[in-house]
PDB file of N, CA and C in Angstrom:
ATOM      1  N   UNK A   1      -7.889 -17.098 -22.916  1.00  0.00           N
ATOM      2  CA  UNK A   1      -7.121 -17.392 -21.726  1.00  0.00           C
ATOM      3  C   UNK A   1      -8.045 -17.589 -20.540  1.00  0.00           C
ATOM      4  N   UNK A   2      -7.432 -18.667 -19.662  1.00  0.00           N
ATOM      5  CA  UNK A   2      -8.304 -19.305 -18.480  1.00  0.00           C
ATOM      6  C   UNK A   2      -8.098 -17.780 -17.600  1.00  0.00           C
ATOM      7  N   UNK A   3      -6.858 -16.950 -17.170  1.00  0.00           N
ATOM      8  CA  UNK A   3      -6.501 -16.768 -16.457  1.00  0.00           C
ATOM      9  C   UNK A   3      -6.969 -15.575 -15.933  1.00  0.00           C
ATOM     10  N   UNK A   4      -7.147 -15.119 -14.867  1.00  0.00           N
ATOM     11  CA  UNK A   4      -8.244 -14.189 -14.466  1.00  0.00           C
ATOM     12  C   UNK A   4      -7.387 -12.626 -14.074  1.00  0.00           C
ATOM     13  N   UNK A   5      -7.758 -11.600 -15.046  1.00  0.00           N
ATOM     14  CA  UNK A   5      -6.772 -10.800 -14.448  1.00  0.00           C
ATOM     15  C   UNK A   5      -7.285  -9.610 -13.777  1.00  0.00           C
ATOM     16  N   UNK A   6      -6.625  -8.968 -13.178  1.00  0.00           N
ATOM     17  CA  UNK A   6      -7.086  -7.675 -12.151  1.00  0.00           C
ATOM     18  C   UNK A   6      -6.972  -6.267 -12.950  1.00  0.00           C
ATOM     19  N   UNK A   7      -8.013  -5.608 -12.867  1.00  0.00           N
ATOM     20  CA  UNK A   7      -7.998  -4.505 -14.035  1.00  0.00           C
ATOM     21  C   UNK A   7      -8.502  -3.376 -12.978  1.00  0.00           C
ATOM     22  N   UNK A   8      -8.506  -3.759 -11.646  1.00  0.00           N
ATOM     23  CA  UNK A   8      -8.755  -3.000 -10.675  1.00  0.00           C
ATOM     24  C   UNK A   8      -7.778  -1.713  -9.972  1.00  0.00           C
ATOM     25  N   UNK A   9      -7.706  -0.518  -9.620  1.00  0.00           N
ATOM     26  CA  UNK A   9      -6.815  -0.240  -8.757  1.00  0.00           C
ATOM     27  C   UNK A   9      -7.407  -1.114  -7.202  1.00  0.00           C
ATOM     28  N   UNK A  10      -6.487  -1.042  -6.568  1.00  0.00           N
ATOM     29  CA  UNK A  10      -6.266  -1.875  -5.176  1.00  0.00           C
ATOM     30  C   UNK A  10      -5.772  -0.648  -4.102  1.00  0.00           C
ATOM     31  N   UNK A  11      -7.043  -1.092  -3.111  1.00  0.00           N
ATOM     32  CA  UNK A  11      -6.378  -0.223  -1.607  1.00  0.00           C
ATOM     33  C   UNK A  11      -6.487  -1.439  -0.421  1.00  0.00           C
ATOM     34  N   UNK A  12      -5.121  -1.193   0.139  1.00  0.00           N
ATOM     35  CA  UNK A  12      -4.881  -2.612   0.936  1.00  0.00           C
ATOM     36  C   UNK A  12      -4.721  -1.114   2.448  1.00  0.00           C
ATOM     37  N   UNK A  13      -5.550  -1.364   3.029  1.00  0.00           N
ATOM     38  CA  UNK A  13      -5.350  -0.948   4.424  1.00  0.00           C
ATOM     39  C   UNK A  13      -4.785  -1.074   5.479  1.00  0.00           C
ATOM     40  N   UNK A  14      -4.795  -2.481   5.674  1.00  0.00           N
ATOM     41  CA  UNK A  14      -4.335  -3.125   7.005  1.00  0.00           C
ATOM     42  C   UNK A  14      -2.517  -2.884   7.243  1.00  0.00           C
ATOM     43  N   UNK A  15      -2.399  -2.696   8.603  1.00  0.00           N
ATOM     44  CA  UNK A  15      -0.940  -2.887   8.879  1.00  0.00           C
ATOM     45  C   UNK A  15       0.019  -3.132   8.338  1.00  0.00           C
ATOM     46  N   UNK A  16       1.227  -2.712   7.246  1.00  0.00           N
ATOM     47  CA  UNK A  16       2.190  -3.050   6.640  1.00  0.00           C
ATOM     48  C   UNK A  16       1.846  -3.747   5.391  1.00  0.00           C
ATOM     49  N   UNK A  17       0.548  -3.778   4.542  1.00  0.00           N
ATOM     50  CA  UNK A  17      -0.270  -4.263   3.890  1.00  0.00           C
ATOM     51  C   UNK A  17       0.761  -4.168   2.433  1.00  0.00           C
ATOM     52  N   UNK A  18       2.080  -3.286   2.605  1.00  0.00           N
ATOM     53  CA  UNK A  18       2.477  -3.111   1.226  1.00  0.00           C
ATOM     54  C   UNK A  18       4.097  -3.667   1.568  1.00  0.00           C
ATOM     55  N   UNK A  19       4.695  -3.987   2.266  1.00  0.00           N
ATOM     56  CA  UNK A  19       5.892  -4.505   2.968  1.00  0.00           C
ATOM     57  C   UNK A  19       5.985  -5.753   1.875  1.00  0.00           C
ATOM     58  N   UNK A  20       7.248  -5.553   1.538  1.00  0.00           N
ATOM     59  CA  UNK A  20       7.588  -6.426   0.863  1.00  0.00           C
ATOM     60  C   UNK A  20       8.532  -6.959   1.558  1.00  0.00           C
ATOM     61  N   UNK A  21       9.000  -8.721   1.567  1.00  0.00           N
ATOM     62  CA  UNK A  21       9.777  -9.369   2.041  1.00  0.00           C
ATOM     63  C   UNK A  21      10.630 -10.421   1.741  1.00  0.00           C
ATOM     64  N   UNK A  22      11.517 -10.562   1.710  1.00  0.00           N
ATOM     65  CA  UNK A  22      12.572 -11.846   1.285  1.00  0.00           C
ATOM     66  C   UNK A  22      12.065 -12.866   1.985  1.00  0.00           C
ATOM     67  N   UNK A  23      11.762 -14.344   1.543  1.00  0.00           N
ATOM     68  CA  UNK A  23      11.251 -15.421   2.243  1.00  0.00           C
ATOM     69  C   UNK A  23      12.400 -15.939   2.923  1.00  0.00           C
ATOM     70  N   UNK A  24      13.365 -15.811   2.760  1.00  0.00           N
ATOM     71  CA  UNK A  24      14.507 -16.319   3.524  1.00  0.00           C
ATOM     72  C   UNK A  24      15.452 -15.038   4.228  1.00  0.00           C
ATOM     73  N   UNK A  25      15.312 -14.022   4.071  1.00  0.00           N
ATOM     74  CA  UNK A  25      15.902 -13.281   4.993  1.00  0.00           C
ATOM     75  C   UNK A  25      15.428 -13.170   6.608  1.00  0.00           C
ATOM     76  N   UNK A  26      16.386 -12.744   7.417  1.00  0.00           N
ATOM     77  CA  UNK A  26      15.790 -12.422   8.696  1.00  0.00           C
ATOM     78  C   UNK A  26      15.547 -11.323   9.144  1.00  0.00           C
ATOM     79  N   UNK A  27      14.538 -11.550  10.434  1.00  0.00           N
ATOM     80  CA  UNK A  27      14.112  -9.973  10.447  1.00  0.00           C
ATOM     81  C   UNK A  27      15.223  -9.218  11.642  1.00  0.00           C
ATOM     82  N   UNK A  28      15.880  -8.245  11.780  1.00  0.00           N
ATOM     83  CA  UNK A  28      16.709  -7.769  12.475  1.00  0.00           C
ATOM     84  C   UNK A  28      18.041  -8.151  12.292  1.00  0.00           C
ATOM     85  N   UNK A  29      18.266  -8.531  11.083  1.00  0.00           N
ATOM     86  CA  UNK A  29      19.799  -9.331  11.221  1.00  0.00           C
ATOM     87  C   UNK A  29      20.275  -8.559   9.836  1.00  0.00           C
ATOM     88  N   UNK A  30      21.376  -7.947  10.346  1.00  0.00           N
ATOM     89  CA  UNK A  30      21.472  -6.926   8.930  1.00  0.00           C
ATOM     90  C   UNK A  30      21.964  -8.193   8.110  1.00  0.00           C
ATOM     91  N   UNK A  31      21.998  -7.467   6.671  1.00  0.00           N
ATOM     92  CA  UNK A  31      22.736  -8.350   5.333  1.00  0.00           C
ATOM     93  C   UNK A  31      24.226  -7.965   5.325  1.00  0.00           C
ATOM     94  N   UNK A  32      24.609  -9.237   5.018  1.00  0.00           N
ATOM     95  CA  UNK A  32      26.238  -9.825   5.083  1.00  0.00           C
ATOM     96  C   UNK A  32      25.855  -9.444   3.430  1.00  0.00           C
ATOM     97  N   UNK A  33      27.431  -9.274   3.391  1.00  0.00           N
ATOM     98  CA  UNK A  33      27.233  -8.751   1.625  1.00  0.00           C
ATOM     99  C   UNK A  33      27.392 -10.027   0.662  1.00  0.00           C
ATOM    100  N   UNK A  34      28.069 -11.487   1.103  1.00  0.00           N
ATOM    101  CA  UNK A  34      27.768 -12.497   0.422  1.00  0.00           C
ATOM    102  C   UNK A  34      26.612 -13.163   0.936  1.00  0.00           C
ATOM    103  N   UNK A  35      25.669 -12.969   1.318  1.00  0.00           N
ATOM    104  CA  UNK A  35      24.513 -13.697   1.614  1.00  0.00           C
ATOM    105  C   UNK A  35      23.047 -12.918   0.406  1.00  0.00           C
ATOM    106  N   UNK A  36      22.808 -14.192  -0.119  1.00  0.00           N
ATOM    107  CA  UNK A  36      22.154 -14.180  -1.448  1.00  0.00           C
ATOM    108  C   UNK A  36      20.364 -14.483  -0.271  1.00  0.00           C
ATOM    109  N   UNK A  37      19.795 -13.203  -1.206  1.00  0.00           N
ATOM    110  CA  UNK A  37      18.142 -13.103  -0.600  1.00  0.00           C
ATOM    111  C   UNK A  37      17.572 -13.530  -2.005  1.00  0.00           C
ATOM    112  N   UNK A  38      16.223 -13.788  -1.656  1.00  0.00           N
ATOM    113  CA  UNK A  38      15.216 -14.260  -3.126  1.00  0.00           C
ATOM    114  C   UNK A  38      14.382 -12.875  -3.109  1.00  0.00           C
ATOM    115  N   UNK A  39      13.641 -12.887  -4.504  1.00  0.00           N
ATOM    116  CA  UNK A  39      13.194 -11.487  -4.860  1.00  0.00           C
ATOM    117  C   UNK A  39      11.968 -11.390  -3.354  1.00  0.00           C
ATOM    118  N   UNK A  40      11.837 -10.108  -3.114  1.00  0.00           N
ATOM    119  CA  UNK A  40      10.899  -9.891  -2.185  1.00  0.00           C
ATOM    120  C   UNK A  40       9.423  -9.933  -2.544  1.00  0.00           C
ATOM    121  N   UNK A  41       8.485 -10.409  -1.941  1.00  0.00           N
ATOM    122  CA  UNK A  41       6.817 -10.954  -2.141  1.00  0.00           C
ATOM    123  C   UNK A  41       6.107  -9.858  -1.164  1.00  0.00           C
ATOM    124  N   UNK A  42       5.202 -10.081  -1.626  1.00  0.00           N
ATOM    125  CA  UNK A  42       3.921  -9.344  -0.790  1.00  0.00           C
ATOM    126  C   UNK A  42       2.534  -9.218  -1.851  1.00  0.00           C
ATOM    127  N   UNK A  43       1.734  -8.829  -0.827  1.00  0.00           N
ATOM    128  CA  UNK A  43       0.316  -8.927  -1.402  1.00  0.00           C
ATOM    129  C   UNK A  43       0.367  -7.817  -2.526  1.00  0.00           C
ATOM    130  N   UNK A  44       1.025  -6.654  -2.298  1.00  0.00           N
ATOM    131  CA  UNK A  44       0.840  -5.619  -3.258  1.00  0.00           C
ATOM    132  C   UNK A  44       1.286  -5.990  -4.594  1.00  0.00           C
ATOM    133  N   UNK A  45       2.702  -6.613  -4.476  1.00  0.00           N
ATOM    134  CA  UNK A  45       3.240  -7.357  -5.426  1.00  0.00           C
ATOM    135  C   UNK A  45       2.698  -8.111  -6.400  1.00  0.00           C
ATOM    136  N   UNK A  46       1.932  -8.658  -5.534  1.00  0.00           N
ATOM    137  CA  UNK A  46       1.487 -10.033  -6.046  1.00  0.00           C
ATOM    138  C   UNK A  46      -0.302  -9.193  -7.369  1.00  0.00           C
ATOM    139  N   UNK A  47      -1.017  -8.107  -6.486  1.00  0.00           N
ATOM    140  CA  UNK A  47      -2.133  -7.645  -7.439  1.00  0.00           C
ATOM    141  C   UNK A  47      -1.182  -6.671  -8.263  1.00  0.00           C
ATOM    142  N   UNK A  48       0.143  -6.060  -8.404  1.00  0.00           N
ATOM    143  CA  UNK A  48       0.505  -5.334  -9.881  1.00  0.00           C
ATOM    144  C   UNK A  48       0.968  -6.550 -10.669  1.00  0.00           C
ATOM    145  N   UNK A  49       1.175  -7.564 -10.105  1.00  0.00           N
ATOM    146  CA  UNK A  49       2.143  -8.853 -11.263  1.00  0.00           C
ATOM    147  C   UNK A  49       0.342  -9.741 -11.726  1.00  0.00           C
ATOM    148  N   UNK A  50      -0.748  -9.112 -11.394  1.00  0.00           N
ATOM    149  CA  UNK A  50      -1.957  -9.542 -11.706  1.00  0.00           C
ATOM    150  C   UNK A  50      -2.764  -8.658 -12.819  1.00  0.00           C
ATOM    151  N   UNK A  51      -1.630  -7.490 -12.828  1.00  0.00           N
ATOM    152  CA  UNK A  51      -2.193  -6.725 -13.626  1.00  0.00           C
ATOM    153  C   UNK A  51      -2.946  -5.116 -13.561  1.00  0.00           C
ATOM    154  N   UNK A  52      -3.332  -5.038 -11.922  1.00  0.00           N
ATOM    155  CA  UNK A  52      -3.755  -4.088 -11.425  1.00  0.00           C
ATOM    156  C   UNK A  52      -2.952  -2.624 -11.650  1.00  0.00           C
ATOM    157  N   UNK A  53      -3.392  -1.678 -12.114  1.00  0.00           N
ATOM    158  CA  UNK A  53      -2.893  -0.959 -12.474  1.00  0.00           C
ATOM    159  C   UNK A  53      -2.163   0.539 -11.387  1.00  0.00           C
ATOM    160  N   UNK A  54      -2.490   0.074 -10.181  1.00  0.00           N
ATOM    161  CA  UNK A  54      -2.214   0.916  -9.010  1.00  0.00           C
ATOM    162  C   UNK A  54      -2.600  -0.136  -7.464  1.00  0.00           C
ATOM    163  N   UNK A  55      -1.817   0.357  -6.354  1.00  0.00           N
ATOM    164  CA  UNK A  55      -1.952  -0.166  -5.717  1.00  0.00           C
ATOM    165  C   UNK A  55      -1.670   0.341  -4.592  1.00  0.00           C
ATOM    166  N   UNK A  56      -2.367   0.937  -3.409  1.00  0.00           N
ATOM    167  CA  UNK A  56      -2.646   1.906  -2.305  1.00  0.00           C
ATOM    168  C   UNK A  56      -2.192   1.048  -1.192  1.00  0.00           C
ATOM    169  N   UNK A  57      -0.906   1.293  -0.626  1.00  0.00           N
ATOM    170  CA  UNK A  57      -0.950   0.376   0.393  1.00  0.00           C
ATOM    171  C   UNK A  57      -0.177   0.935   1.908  1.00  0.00           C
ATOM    172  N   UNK A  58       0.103   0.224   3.070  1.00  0.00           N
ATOM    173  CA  UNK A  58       0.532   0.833   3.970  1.00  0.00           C
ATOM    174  C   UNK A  58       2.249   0.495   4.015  1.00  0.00           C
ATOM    175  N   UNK A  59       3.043   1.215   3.918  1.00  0.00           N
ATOM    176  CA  UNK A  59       4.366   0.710   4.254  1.00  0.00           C
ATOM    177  C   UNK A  59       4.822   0.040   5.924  1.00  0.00           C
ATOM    178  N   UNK A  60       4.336   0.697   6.871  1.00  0.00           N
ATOM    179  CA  UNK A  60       4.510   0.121   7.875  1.00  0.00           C
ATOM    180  C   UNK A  60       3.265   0.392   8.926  1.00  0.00           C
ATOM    181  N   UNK A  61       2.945  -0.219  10.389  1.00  0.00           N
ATOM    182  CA  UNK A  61       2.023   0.019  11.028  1.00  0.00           C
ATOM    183  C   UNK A  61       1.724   1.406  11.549  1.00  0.00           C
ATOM    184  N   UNK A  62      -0.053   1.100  11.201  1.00  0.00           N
ATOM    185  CA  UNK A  62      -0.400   2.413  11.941  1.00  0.00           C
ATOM    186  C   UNK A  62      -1.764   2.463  12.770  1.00  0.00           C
ATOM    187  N   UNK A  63      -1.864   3.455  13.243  1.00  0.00           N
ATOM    188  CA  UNK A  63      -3.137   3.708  14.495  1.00  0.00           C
ATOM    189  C   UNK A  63      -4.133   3.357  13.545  1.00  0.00           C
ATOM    190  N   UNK A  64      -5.236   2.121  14.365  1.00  0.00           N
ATOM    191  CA  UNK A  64      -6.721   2.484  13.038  1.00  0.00           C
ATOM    192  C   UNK A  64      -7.258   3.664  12.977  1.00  0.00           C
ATOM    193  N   UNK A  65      -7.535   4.716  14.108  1.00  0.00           N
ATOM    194  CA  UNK A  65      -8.653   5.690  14.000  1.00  0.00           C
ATOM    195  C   UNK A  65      -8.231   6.812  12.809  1.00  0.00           C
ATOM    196  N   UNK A  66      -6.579   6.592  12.799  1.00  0.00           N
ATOM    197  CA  UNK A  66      -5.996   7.865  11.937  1.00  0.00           C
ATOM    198  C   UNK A  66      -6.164   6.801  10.536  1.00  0.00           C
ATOM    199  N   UNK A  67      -5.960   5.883  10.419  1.00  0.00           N
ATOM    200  CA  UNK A  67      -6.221   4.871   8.998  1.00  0.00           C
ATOM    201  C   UNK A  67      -7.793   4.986   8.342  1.00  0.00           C
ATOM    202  N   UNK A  68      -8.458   4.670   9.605  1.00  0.00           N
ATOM    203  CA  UNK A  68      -9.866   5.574   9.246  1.00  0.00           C
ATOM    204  C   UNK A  68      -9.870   6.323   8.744  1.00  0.00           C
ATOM    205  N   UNK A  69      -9.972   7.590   9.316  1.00  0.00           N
ATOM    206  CA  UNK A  69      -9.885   8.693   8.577  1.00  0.00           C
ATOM    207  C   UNK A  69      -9.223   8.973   7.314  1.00  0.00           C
ATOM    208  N   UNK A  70      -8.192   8.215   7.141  1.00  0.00           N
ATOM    209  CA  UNK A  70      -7.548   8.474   5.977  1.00  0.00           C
ATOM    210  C   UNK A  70      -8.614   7.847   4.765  1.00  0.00           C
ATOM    211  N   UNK A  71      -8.569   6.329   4.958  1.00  0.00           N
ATOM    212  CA  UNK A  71      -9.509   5.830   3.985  1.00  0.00           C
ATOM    213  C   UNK A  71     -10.671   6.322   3.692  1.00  0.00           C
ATOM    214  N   UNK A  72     -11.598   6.940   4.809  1.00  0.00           N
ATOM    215  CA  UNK A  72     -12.596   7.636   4.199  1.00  0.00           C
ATOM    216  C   UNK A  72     -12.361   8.931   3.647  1.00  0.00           C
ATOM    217  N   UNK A  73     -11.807   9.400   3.898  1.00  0.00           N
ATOM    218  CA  UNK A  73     -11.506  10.665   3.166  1.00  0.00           C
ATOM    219  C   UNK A  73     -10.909  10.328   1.321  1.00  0.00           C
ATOM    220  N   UNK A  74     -10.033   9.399   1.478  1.00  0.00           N
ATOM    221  CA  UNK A  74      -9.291   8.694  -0.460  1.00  0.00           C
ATOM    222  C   UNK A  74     -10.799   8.221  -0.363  1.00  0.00           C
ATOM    223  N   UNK A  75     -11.551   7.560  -0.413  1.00  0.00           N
ATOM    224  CA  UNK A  75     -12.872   7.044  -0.802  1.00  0.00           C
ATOM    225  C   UNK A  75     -13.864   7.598  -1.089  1.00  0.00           C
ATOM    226  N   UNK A  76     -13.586   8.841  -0.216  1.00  0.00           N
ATOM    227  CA  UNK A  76     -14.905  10.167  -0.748  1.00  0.00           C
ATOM    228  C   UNK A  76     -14.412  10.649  -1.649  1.00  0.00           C
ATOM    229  N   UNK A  77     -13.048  11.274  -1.968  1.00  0.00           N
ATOM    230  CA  UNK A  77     -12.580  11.627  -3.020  1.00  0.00           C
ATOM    231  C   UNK A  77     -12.816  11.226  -4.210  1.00  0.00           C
ATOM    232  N   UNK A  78     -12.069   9.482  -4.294  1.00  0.00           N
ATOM    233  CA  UNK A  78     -12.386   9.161  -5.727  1.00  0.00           C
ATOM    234  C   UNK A  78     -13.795   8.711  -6.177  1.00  0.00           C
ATOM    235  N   UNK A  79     -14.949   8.650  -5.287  1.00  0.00           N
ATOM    236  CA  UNK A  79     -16.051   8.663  -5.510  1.00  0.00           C
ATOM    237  C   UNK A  79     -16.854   9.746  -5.902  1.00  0.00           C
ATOM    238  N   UNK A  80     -16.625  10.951  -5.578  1.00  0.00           N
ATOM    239  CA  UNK A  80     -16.776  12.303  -5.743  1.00  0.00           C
ATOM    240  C   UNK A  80     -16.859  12.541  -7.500  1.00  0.00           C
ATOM    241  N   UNK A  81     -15.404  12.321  -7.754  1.00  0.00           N
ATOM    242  CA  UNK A  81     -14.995  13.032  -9.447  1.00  0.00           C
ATOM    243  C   UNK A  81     -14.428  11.524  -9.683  1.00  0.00           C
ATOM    244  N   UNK A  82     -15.013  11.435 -11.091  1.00  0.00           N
ATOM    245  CA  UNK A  82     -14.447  10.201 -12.142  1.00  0.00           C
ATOM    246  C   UNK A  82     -13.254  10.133 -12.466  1.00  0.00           C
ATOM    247  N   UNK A  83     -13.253  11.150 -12.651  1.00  0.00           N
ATOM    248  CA  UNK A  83     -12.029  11.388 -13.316  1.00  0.00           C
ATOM    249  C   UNK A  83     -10.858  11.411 -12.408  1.00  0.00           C
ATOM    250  N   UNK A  84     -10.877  11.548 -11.285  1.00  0.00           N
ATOM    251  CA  UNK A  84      -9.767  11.735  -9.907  1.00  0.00           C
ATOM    252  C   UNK A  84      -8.184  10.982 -10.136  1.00  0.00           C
ATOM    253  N   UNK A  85      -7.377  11.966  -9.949  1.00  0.00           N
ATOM    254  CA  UNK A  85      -6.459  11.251  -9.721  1.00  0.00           C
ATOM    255  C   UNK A  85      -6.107  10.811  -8.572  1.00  0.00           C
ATOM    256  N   UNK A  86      -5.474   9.091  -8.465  1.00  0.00           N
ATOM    257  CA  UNK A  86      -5.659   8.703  -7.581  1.00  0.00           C
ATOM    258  C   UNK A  86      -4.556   8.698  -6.377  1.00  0.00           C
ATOM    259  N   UNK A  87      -3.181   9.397  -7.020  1.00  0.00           N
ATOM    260  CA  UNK A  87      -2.177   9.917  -6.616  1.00  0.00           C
ATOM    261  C   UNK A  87      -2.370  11.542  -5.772  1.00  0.00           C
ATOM    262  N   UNK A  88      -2.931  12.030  -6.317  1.00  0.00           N
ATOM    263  CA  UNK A  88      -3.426  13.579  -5.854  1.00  0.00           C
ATOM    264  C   UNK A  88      -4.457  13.078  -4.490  1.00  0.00           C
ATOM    265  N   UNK A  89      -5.092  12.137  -4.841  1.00  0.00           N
ATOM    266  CA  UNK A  89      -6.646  12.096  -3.803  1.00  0.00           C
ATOM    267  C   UNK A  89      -5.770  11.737  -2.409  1.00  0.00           C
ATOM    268  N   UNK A  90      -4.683  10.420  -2.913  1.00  0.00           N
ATOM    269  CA  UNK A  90      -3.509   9.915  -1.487  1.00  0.00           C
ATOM    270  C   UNK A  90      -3.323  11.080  -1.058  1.00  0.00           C
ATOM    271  N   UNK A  91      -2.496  12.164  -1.426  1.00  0.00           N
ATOM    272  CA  UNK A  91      -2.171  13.353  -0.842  1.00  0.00           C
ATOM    273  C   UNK A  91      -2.378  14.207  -0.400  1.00  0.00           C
ATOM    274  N   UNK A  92      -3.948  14.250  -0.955  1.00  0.00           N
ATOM    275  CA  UNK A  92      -4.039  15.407   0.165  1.00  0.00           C
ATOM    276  C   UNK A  92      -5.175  14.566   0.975  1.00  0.00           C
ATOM    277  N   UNK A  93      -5.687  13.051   1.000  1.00  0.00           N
ATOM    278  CA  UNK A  93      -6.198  12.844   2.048  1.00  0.00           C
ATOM    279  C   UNK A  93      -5.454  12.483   3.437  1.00  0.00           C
ATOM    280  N   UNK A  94      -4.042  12.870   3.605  1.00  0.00           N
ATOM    281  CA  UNK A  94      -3.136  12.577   4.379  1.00  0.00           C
ATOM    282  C   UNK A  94      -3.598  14.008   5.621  1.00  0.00           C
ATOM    283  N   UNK A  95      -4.263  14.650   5.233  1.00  0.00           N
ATOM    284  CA  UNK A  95      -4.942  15.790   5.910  1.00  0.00           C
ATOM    285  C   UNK A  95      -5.725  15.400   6.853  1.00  0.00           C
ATOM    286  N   UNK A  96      -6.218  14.205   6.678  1.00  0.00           N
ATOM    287  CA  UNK A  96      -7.237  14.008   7.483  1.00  0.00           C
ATOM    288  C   UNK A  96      -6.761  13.231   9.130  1.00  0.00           C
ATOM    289  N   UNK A  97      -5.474  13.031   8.793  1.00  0.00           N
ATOM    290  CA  UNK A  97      -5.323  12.252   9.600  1.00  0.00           C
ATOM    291  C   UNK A  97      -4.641  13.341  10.512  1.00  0.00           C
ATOM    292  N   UNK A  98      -4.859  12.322  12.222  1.00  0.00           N
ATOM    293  CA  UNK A  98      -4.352  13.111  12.721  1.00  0.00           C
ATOM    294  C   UNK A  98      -2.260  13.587  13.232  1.00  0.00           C
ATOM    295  N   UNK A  99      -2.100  12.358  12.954  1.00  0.00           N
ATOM    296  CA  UNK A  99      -0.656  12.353  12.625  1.00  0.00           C
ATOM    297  C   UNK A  99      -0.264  11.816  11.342  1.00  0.00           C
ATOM    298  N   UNK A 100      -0.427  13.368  10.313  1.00  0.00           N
ATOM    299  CA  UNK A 100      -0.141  13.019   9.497  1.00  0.00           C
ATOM    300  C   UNK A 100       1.216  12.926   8.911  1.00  0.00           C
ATOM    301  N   UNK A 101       2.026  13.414   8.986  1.00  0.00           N
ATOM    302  CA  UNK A 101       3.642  12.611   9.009  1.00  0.00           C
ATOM    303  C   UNK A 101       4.075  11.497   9.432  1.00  0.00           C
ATOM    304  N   UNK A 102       3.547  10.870  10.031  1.00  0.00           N
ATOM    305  CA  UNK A 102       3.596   9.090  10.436  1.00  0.00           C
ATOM    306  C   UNK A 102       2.607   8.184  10.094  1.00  0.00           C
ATOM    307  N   UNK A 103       1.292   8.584  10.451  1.00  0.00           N
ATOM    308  CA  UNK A 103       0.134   7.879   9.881  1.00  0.00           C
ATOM    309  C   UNK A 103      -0.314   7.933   8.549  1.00  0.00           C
ATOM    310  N   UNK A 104      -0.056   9.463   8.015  1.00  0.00           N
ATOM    311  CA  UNK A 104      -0.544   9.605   6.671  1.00  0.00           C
ATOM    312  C   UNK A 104       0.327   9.552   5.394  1.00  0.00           C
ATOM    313  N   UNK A 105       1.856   9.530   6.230  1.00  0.00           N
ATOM    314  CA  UNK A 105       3.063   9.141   5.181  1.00  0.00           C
ATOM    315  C   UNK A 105       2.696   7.368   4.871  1.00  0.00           C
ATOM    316  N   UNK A 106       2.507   6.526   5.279  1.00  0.00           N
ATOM    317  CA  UNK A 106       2.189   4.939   5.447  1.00  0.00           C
ATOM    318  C   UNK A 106       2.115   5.078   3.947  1.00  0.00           C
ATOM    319  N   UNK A 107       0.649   5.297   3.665  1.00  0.00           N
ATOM    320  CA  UNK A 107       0.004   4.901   1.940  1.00  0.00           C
ATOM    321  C   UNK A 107       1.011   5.660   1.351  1.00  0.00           C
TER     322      UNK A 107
END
């Protein structure tokens, strides 16, 4: 096979990096119950339908300095131990941040 696949876990950082979206829905306009949406897309989407076996992402926006901190802290972690889980390392690097109920709930 030509086709190139992702055997990577994935950490997407940036702003809403895991937001998935209807290409034809609108934003602020609630749903009418006969109004037909198409499946929702996004980048995260798009590296598990590539194959990637995990995928670290932000649900909605947040402060960089507390995103900082977060990422370096999951990065020291799973660099640390091989073996790391990469669910456990999210959780408790939510410590690092400084609002962590808003900033560190995101990933």
């Amino acid at each position: 096979e030509d086709i190139l696949k992702c055997r990577a876990s994935v950490i997407l950082m940036g702003c809403s990096s895991g937001n998935l979206v209807s290409v034809n829905s609108q934003k602020g306009r609630p749903i009418a119950s006969n109004e037909m949406h198409y499946e929702p897309e996004g980048a995260a989407l798009a590296y598990l339908c590539a194959g990637a076996p995990c995928v670290v992402s932000n649900l909605w926006d947040v402060t960089d300095r507390d995103i900082d901190k977060f990422s370096l802290a999951l990065v020291g972690k799973i660099f640390q131990d091989s073996d790391t889980n990469i669910a456990e390392s999210v959780a408790s690097s939510r410590d690092a941040c400084k609002l962590k109920y808003i900033v560190g709930c995101a990933p």
